[in-house]
Protein backbone atom coordinates (compact mmCIF):
# COMPACT_ATOMS: atom_id res chain seq x y z
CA UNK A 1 0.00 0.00 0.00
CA UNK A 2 3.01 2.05 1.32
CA UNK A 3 4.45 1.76 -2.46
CA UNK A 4 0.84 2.44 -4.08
CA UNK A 5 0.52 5.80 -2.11
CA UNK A 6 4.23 6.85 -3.12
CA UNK A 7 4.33 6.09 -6.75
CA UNK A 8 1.24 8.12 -7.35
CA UNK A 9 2.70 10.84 -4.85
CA UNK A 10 5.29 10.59 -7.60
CA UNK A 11 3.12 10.53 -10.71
CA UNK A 12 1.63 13.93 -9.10
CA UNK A 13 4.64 15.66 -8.39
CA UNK A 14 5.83 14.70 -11.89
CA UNK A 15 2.79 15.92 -13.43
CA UNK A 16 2.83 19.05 -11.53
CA UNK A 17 6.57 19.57 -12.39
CA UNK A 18 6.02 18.91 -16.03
CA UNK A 19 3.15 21.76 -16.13
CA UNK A 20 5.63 24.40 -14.35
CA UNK A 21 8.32 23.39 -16.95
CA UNK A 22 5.62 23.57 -19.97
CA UNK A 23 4.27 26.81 -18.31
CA UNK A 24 8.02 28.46 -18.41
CA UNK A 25 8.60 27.46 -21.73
CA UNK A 26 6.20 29.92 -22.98
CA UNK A 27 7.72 33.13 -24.41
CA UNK A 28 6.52 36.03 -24.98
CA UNK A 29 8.44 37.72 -28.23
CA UNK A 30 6.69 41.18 -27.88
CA UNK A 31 3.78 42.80 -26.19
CA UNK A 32 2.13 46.04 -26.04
CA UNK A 33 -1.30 47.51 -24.22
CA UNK A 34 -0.29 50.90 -24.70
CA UNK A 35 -1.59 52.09 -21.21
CA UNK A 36 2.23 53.03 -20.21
CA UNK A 37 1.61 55.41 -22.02
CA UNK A 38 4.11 57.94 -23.54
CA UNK A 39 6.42 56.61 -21.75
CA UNK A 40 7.10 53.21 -23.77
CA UNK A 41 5.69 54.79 -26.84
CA UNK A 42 9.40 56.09 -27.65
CA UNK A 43 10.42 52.65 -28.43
CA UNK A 44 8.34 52.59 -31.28
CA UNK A 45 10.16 54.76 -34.66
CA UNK A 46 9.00 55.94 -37.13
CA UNK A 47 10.37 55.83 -40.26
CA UNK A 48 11.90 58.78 -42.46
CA UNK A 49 12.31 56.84 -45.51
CA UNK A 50 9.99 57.50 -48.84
CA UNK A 51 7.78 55.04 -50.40
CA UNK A 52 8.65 53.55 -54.10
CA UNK A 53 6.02 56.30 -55.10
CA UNK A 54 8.18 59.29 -53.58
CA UNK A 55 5.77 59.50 -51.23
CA UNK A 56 6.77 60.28 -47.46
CA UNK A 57 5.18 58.46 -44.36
CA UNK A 58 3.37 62.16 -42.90
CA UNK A 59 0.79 59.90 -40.82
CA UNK A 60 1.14 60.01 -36.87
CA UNK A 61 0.23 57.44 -34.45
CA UNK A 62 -0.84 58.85 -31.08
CA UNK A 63 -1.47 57.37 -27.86
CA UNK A 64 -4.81 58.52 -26.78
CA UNK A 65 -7.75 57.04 -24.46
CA UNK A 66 -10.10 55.29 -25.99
CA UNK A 67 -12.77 53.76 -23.17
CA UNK A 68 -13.01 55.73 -19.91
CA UNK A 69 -12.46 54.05 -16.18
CA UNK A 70 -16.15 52.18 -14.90
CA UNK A 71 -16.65 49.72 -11.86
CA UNK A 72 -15.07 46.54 -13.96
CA UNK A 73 -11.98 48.48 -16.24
CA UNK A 74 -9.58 51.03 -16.01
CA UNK A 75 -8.97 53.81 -18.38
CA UNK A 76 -7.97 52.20 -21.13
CA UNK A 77 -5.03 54.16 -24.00
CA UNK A 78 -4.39 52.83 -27.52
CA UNK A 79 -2.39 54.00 -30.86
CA UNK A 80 -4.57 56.17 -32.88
CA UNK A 81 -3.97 56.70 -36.63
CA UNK A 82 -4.54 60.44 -35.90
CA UNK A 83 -4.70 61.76 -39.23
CA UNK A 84 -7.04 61.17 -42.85
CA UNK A 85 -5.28 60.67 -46.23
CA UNK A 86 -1.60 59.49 -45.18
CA UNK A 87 0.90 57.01 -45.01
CA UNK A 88 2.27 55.63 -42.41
CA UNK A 89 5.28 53.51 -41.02
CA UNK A 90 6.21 52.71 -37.49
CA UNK A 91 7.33 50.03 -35.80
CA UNK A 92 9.51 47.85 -32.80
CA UNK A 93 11.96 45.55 -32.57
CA UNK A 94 10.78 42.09 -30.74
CA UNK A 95 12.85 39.46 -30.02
CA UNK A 96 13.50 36.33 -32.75
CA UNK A 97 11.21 34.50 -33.32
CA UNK A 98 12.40 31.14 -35.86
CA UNK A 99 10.31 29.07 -36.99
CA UNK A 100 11.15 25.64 -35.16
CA UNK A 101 9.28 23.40 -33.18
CA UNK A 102 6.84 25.90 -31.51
CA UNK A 103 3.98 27.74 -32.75
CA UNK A 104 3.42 31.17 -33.44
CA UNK A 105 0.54 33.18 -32.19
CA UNK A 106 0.02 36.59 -33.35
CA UNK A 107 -2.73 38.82 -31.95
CA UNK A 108 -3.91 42.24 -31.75
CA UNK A 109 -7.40 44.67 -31.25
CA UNK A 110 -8.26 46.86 -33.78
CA UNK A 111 -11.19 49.28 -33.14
CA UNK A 112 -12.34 51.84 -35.83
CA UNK A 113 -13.36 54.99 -34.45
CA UNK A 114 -15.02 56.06 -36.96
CA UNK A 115 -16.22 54.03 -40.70
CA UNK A 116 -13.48 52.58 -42.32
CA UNK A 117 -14.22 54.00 -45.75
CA UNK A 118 -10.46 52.61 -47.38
CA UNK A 119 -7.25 51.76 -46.13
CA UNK A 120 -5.36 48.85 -44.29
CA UNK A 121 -5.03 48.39 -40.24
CA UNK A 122 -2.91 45.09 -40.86
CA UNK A 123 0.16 44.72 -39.36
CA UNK A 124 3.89 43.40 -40.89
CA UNK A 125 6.25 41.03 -39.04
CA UNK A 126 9.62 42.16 -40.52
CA UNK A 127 11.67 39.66 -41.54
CA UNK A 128 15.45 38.64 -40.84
CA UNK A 129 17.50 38.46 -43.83
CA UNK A 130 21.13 38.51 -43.60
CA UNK A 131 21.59 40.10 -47.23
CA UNK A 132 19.70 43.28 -46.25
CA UNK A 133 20.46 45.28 -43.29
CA UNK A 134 17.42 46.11 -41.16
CA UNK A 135 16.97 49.26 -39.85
CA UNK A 136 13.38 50.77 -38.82
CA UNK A 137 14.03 54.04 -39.87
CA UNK A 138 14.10 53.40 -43.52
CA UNK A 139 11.20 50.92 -43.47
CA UNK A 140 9.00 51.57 -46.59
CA UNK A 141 6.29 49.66 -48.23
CA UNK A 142 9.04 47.41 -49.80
CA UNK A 143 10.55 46.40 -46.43
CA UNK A 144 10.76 42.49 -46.58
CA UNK A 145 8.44 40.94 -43.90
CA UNK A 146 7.59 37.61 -43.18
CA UNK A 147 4.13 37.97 -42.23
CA UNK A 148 1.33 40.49 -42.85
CA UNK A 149 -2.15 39.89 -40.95
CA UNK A 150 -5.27 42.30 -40.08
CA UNK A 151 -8.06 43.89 -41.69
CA UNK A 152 -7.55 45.86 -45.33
CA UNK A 153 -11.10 47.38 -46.44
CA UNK A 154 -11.71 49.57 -49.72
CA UNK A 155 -15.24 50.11 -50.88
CA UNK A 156 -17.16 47.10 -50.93
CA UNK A 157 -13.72 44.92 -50.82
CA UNK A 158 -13.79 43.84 -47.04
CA UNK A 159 -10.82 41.89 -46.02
CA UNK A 160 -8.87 39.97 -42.89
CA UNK A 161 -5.62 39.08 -44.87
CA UNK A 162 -2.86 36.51 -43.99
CA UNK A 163 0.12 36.50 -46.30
CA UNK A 164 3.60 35.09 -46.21
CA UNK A 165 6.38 35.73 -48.06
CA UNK A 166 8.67 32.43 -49.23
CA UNK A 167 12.06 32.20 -50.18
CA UNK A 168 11.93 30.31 -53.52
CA UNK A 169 14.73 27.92 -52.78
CA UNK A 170 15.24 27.85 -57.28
CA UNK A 171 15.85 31.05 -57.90
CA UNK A 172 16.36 32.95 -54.78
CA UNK A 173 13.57 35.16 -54.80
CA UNK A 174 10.54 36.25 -52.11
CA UNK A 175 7.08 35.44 -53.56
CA UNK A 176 3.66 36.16 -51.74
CA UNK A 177 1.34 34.01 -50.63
CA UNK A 178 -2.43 34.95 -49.85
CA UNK A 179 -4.99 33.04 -48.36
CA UNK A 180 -8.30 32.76 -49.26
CA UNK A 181 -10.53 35.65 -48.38
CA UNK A 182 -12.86 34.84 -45.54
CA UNK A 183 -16.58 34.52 -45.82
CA UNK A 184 -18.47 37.32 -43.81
CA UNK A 185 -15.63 39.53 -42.43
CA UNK A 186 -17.76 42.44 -43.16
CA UNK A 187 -20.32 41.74 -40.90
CA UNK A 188 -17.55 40.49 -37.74
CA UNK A 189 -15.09 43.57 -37.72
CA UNK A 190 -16.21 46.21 -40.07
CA UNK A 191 -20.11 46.82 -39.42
CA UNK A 192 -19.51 48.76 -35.25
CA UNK A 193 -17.41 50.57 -33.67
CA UNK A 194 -15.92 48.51 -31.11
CA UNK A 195 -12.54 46.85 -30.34
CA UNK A 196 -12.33 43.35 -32.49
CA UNK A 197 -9.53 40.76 -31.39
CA UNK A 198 -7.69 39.22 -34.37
CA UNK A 199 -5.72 36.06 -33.81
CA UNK A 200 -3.42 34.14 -35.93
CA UNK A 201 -2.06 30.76 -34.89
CA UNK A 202 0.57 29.01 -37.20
CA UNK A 203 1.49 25.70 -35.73
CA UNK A 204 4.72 23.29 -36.59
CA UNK A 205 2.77 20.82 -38.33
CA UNK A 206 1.51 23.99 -40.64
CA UNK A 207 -2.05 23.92 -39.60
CA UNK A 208 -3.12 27.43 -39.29
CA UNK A 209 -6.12 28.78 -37.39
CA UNK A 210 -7.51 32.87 -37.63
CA UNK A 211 -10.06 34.04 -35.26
CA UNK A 212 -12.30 37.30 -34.52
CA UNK A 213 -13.21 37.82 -31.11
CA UNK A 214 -11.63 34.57 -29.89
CA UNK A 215 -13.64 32.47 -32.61
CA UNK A 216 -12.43 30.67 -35.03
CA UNK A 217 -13.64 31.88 -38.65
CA UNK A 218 -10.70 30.14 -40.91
CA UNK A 219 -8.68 26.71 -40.52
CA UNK A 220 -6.31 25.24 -43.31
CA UNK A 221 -3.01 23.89 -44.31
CA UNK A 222 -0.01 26.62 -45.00
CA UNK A 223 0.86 26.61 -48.54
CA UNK A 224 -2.15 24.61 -49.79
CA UNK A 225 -3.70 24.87 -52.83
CA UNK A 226 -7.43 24.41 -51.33
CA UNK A 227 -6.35 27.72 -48.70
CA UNK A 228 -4.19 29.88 -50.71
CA UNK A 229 -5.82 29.64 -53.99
CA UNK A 230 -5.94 33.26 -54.55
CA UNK A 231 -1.61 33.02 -54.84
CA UNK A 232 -0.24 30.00 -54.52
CA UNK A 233 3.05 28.67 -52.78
CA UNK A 234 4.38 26.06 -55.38
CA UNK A 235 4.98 27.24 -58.99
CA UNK A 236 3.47 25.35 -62.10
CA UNK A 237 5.73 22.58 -62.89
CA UNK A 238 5.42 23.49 -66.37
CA UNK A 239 5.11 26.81 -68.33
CA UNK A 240 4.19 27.29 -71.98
CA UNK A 241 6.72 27.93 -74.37
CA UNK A 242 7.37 31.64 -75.01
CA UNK A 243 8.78 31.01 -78.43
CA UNK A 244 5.96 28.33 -80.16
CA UNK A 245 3.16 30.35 -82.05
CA UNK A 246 0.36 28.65 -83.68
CA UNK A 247 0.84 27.80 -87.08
CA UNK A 248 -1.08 29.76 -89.64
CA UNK A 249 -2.59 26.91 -90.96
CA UNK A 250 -4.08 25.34 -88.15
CA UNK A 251 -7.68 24.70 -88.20
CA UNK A 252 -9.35 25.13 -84.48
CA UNK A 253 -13.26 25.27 -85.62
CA UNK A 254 -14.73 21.67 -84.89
CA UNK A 255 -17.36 22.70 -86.98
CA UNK A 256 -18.00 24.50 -89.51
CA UNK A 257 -21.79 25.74 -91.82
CA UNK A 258 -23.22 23.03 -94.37
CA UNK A 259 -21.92 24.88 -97.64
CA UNK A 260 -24.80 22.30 -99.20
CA UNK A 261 -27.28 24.32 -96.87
CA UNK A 262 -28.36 27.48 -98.88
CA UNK A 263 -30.95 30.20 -97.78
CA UNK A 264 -34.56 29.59 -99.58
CA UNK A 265 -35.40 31.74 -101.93
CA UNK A 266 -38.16 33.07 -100.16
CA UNK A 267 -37.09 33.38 -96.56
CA UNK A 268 -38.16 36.41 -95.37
CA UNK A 269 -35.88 38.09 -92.73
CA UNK A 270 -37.44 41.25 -92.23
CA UNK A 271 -38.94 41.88 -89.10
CA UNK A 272 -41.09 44.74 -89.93
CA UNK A 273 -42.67 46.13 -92.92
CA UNK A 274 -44.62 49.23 -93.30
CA UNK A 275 -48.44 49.13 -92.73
CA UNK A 276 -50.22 48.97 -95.92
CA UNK A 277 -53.66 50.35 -94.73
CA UNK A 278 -51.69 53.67 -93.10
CA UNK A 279 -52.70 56.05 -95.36
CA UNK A 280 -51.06 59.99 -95.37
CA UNK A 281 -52.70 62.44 -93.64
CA UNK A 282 -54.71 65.40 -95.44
CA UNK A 283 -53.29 67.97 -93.43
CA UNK A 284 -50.04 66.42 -94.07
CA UNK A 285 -47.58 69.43 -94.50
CA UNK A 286 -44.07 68.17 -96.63
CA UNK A 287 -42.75 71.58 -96.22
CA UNK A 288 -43.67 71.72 -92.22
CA UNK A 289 -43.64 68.26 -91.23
CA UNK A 290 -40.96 67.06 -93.37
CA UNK A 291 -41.40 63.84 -95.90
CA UNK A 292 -44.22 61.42 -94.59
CA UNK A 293 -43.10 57.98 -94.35
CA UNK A 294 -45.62 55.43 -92.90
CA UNK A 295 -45.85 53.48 -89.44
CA UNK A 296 -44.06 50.05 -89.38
CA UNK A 297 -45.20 46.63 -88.30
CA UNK A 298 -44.45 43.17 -87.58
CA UNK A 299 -43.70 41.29 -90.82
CA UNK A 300 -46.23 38.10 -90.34
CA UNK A 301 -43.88 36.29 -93.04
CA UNK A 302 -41.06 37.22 -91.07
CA UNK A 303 -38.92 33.83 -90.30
CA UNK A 304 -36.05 35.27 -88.31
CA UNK A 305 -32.66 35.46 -89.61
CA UNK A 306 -31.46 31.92 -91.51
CA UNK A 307 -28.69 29.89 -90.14
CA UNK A 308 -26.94 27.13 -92.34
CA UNK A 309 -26.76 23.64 -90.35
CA UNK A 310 -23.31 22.82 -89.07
CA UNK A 311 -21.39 19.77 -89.68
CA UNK A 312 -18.26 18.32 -88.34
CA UNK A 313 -15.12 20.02 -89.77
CA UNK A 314 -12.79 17.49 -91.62
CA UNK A 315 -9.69 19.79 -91.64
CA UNK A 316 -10.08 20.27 -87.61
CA UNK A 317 -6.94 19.92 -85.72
CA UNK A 318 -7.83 20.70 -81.75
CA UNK A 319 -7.28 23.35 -79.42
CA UNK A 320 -3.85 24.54 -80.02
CA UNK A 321 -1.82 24.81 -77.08
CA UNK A 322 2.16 26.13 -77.01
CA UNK A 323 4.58 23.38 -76.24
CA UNK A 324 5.19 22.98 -72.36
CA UNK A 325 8.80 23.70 -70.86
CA UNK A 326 9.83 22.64 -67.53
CA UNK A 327 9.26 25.48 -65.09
CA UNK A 328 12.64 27.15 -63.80
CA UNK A 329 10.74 28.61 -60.52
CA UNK A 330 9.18 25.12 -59.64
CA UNK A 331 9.89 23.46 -56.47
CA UNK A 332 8.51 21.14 -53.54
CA UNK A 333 7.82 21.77 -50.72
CA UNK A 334 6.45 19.86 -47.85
CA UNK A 335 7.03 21.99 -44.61
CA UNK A 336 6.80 25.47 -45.40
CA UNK A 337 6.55 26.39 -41.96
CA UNK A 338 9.53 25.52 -41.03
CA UNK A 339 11.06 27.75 -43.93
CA UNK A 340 9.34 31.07 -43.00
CA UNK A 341 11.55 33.94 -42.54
CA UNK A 342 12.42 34.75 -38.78
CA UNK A 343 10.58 37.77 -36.99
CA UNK A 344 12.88 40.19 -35.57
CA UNK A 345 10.26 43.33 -35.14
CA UNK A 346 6.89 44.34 -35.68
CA UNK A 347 5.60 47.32 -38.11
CA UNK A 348 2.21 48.89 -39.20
CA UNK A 349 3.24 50.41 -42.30
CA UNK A 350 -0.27 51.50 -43.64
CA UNK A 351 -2.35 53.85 -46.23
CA UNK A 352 -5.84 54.58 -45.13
CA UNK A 353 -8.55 57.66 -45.80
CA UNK A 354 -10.00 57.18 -42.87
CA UNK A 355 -8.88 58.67 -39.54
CA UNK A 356 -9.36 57.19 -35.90
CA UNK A 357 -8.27 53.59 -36.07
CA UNK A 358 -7.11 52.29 -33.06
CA UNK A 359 -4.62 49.79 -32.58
CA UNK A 360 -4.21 47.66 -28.73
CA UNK A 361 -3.10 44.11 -26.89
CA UNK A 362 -0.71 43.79 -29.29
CA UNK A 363 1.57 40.08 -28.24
CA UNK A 364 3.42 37.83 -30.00
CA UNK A 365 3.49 34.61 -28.63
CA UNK A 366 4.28 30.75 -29.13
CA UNK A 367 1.44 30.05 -26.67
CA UNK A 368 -2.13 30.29 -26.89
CA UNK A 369 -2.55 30.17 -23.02
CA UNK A 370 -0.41 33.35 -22.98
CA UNK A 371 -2.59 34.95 -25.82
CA UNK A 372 -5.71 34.38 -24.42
CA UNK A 373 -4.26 35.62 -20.84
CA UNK A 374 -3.30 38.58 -22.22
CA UNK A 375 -6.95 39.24 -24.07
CA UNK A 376 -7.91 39.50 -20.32
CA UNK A 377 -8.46 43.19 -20.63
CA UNK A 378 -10.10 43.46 -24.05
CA UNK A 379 -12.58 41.28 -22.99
CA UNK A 380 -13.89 43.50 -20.11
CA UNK A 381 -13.75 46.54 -22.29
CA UNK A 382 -15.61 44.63 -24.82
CA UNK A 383 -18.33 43.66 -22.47
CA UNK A 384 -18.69 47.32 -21.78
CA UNK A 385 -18.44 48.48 -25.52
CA UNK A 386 -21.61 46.04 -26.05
CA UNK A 387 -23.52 47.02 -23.01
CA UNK A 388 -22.88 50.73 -24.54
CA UNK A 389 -23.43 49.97 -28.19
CA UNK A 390 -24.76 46.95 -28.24
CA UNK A 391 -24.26 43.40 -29.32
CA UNK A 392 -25.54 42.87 -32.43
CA UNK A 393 -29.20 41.10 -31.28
CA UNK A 394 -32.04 43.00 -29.99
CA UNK A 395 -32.92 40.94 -26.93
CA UNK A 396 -29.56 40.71 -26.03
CA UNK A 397 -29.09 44.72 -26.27
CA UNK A 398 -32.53 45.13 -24.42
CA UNK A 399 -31.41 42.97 -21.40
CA UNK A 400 -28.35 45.14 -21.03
CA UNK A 401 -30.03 48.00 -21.05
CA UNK A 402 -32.50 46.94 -18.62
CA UNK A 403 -30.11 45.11 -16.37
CA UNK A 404 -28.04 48.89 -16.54
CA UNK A 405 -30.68 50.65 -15.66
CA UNK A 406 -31.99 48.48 -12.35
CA UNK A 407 -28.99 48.53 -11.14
CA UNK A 408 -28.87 52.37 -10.64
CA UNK A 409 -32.50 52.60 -9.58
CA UNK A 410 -34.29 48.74 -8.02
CA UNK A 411 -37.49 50.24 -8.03
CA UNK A 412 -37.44 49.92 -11.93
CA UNK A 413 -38.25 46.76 -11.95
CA UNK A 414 -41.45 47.30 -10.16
CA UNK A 415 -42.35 49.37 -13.50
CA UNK A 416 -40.87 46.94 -15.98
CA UNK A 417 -43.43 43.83 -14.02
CA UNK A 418 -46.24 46.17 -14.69
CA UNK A 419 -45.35 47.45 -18.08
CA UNK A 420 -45.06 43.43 -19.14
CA UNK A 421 -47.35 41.80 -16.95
CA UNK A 422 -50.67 43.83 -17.02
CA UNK A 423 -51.13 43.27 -21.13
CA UNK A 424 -50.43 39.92 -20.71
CA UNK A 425 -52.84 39.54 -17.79
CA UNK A 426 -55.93 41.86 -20.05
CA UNK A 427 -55.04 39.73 -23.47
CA UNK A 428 -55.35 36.34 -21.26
CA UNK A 429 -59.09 37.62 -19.80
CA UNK A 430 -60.21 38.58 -23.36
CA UNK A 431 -59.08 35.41 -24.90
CA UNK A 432 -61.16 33.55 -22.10
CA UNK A 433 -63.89 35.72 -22.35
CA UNK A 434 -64.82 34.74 -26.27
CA UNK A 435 -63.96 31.29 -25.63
CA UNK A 436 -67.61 31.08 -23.90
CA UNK A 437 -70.37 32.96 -25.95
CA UNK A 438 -72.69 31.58 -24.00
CA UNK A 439 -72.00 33.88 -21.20
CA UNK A 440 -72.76 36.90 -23.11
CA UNK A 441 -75.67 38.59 -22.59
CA UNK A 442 -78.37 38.67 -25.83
CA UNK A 443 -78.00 42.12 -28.08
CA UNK A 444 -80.75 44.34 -28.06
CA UNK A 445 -81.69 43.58 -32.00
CA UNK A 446 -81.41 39.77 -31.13
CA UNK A 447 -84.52 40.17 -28.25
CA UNK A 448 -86.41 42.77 -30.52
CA UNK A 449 -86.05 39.68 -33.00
CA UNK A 450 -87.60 36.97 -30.48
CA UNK A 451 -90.25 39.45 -29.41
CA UNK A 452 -91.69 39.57 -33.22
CA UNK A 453 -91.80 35.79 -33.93
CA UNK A 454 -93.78 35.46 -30.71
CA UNK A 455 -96.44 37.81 -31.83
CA UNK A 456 -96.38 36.54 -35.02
CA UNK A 457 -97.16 33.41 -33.71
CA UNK A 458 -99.97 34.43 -31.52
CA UNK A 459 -101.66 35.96 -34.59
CA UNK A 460 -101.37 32.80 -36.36
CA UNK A 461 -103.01 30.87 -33.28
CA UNK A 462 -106.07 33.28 -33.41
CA UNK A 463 -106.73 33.09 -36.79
CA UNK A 464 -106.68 29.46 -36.86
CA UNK A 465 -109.40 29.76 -33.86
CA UNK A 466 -111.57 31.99 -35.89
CA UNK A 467 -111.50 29.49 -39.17
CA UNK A 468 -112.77 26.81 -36.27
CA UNK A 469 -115.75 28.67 -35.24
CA UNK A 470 -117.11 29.25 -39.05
CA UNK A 471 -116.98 25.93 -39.53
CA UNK A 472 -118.98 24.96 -36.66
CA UNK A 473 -121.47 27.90 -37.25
């Protein structure tokens, strides 16, 4: 018994002791709530560099407070895309992240102030590349990165992007590849104004996961054809010759008209003809009303427009198609994951119309746990935002506001019972009440009614008496 009780004394201590180890594994790569304020804001730069359009990065992220202090939060700051109409470019250096044996979770809020009428609020994990030196202050819009995530709206074009870039291991270059857009995103980020979680989870066995308010809305395999459709990872194998050209005689019509098939001699193809029995009118005027030509109308020997019958073309060759050459940018590749570029910092390098967009909980993780720990505090401003704006359904929006209002002033309820309860209680008494007729008293017209069939009746009975005595008499 002694050696039962101490080897699952031991089991315990082991499983305890495994969970501690798991639990310090976790790292945390970068993370940002803003609410330090200006204080941490100085480690973020902002580049000085010009896009490839000669166009300079004038847009200014501020910290500014974006949900006041109630009973359940604190004041609460963010970065603010301050200004309508600009570009913009800052970000922070994070620690590596490599793309190993641990996942990568990437998560951020993004609340728009005010309509996002066009522009992205995505952000870019810069990449590590040992060929290119990295330095913030000259990030521009052709910056490498190895990830780009987050919302990108213009007009009707609603969007939650994920893209990689990918070394192509042929030739050396950085190709992107985009996922496929996700069903709905309009109606999860872009149709309030409150603060929407984004999560991306990219895991070693290259499953990927995105969610919107900590549910899941996309699932796939990095690099797959059936996910990233839009641009995909792998190359064609083959590509068509750039030098083949169809041949001048080659005959691609499979068929062709019977040249035996000739149009009758009296087919009639015209649709209208003028009306016979319209005759000119007297006061016609050629000078004034110019030369008088009469109404038109259908053609009843009209037999629409002939068509010779086709037959199969004797000279036809097929569909040409240029001669296929092996692909020089092909490759394979089984594990992309494991071939993404390493993160070294974190940018928002941006164009939008629209000013206001604000930008919080910002971590980059390799575990969930830590990601969903950290989404601690967006989740009780977001419980505010919806008792505020609302969530979306009416009964849900009415409770709120109800259970807001009773808490400030108990007696309400006694006025929301009799506001609910005393039309129930009338609508239940009238819906008895004509379920028995019979308890209703006669109308006045009904008794007048009775009243005259019993005189009539009495007349009757008297008359019949009278015809009795004649007879007798």
């Amino acid at each position: 018994m002694a050696v039962i009780q101490n080897t699952a004394v031991c089991a315990l201590l082991f499983a305890v002791a495994a969970t501690i180890v798991s639990t310090a594994q976790a790292r945390i790569y970068f993370e940002d709530d803003f609410d330090t304020h200006q204080e941490e804001f100085v480690r973020w730069i902002r580049s000085e560099a010009k896009r490839g359009d000669d166009t300079s990065y004038d847009g200014e992220f501020k910290i500014e407070l974006v949900d006041n202090k109630t009973e359940t939060t604190e004041d609460n700051y963010a970065m603010v895309a301050t200004q309508a109409n600009q570009h913009y470019a800052l970000s922070c250096i994070a620690d590596m992240f490599e793309f190993q044996d641990k996942p990568l979770v990437v998560q951020y809020s993004v609340r728009f102030q005010q309509p996002m009428a066009c522009g992205g609020s995505y952000m870019k994990l810069i990449a590590a590349d040992e060929a290119r030196d990295l330095s913030l202050g000259n990030l521009k819009d052709d910056t490498l990165y190895s990830i780009l995530f987050g919302p990108d709206k213009c007009g009707g074009d609603h969007n939650l992007r994920f893209i990689f870039q990918f070394k192509n291991p042929t030739t050396g270059t950085y190709r992107e590849v985009h996922a496929n857009a996700i069903p709905n995103i309009q109606t999860l980020i872009y149709m309030d104004k409150k603060s929407h979680l984004v999560t991306l989870i990219l895991e070693p066995n290259n499953n990927f996961q995105i969610q919107v308010d900590e549910n899941q809305v996309a699932a796939g395999k990095l690099g797959s054809v059936d996910d990233f459709s839009e641009r995909t990872l792998i190359p064609q194998k083959t590509i068509d010759d750039p030098d083949d050209s169809k041949p001048e005689d080659w005959v691609d019509d499979k068929e062709i008209d019977d040249p035996a098939d000739v149009k009758p001699g009296d087919w009639v193809e015209e649709a209208q003809i003028e009306d016979p029995s319209a005759v000119k009118p007297d006061d016609w005027d050629d000078d004034m009303d110019g030369d008088w030509e009469p109404p038109t109308i259908a053609n009843p020997e009209y037999k629409g427009v002939f068509k010779a019958k086709r037959i199969e073309n004797t000279a036809y060759k097929g569909i040409w198609r240029p001669k296929q050459l092996d692909n020089p940018e092909y490759f394979v590749e089984t594990n992309p994951f494991s071939k993404l570029l390493s993160i070294v910092a974190v940018s928002f390098e941006l164009w939008t119309i629209t000013e206001g967009t604000a930008y919080d909980d910002i971590i980059i993780t390799d575990d969930l746990d830590e990601a969903t720990a950290a989404a601690k505090a967006w989740r009780k401003q977001r419980d505010v935002q919806d008792t505020i704006e609302g969530s979306g359904s009416f009964m849900i929006d009415t409770f709120n506001k109800v259970s807001t209002a009773t808490k400030e002033k108990p007696w309400l309820w006694g006025v929301y019972a009799l506001v609910l309860f005393v039309p129930i209680y009338f609508l239940f008494f009238a819906t008895s009440s004509e379920s028995h007729p019979q308890a209703k008293a006669p109308s006045t017209e009904a008794a007048k009614s009775e009243d005259k069939i019993e005189e009539e009746e009495e007349e009757e009975e008297e008359e019949e008496d009278k015809k009795e005595e004649t007879k007798d008499e």
